[in-house]
Protein backbone atom coordinates (compact mmCIF):
# COMPACT_ATOMS: atom_id res chain seq x y z
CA UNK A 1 7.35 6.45 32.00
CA UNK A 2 9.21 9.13 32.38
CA UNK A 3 8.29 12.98 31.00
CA UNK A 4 10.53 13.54 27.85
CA UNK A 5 12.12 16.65 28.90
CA UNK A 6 15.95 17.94 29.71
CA UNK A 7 16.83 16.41 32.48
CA UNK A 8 14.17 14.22 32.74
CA UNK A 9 11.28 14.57 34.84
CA UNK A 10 10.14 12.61 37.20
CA UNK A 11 8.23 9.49 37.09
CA UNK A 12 4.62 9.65 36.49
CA UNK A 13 2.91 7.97 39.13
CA UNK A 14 -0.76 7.80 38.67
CA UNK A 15 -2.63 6.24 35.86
CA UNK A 16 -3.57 9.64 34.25
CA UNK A 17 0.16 11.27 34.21
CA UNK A 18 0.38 7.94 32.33
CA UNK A 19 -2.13 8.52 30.19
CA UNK A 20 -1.66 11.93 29.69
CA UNK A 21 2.07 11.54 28.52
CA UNK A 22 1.28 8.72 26.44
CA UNK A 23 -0.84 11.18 24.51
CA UNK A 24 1.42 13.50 24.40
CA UNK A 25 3.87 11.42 23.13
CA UNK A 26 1.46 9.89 20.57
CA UNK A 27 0.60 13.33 19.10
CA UNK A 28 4.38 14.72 18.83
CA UNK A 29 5.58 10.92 17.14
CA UNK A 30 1.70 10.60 14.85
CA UNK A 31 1.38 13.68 12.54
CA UNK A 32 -1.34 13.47 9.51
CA UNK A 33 -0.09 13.79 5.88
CA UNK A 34 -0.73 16.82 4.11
CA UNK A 35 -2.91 15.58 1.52
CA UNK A 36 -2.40 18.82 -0.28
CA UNK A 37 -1.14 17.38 -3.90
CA UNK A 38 0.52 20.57 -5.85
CA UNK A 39 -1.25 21.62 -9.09
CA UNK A 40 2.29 20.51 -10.52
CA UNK A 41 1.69 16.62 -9.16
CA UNK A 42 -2.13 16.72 -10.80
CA UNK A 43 -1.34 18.20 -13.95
CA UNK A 44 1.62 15.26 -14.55
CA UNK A 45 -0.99 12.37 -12.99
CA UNK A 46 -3.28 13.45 -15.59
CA UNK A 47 -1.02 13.53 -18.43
CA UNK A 48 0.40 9.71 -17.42
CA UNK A 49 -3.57 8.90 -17.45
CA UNK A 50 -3.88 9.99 -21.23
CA UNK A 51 -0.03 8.99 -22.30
CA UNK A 52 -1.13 5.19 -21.51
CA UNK A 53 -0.75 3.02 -24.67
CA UNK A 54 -4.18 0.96 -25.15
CA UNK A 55 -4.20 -2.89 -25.02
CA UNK A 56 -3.85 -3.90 -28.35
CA UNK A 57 -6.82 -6.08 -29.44
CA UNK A 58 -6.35 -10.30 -28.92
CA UNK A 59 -8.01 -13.00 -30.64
CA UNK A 60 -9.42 -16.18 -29.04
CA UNK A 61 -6.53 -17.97 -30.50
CA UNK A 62 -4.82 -15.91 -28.77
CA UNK A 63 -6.05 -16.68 -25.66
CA UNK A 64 -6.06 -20.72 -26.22
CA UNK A 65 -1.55 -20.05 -27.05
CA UNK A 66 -1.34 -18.11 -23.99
CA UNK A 67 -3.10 -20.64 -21.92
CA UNK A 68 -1.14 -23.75 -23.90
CA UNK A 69 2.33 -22.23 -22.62
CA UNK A 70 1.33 -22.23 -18.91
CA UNK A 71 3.59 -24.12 -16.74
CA UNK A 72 1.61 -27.17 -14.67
CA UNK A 73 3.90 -26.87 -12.21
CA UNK A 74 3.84 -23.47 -11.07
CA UNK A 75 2.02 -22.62 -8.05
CA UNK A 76 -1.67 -21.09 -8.18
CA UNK A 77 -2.16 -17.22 -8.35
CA UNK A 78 -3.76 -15.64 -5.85
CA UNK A 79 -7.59 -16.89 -7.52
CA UNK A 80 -6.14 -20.28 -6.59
CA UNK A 81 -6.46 -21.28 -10.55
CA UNK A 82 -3.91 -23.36 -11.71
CA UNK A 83 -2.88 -23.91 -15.12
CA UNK A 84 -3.84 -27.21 -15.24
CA UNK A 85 -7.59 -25.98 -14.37
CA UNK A 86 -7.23 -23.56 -17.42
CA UNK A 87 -6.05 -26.20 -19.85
CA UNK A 88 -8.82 -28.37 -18.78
């Protein structure tokens, strides 16, 4: 490793020149986020919150349609149920 400057430096030899440009590199490259949301951002994430249409109400028969026009063949979600498991 070499330091990152203009020219560049020499070579650094020992384990903690190593170490000690590896952090230095680490903490110009690894900044945190500023988490700092502006009043602007809140006041529109709170307005999509109470703009959201509500989920109509559904029926069992509903339900047993929704589950009758499942493909068999399709592959398992992510619960690992398949539609055949449903229909059964």
């Amino acid at each position: 490793m070499r330091k990152n400057i203009t020219p560049p430096g020499p070579w650094a030899k020992s384990d903690k020149e190593k170490a000690d440009l590896f952090a230095e590199h680490l903490s110009e490259v690894f900044t945190p986020h500023n988490n700092n949301q502006s009043q602007e951002v809140e006041q529109e994430l709170k307005s999509l919150i109470h703009q959201q249409d509500r989920l109509k109400p559904f029926t069992l028969k509903d339900i047993k349609n929704g589950i009758k026009k499942l493909n068999n063949k399709k592959a398992p979600g992510i619960d690992l149920i398949t539609a055949t498991m449903l229909k059964e």
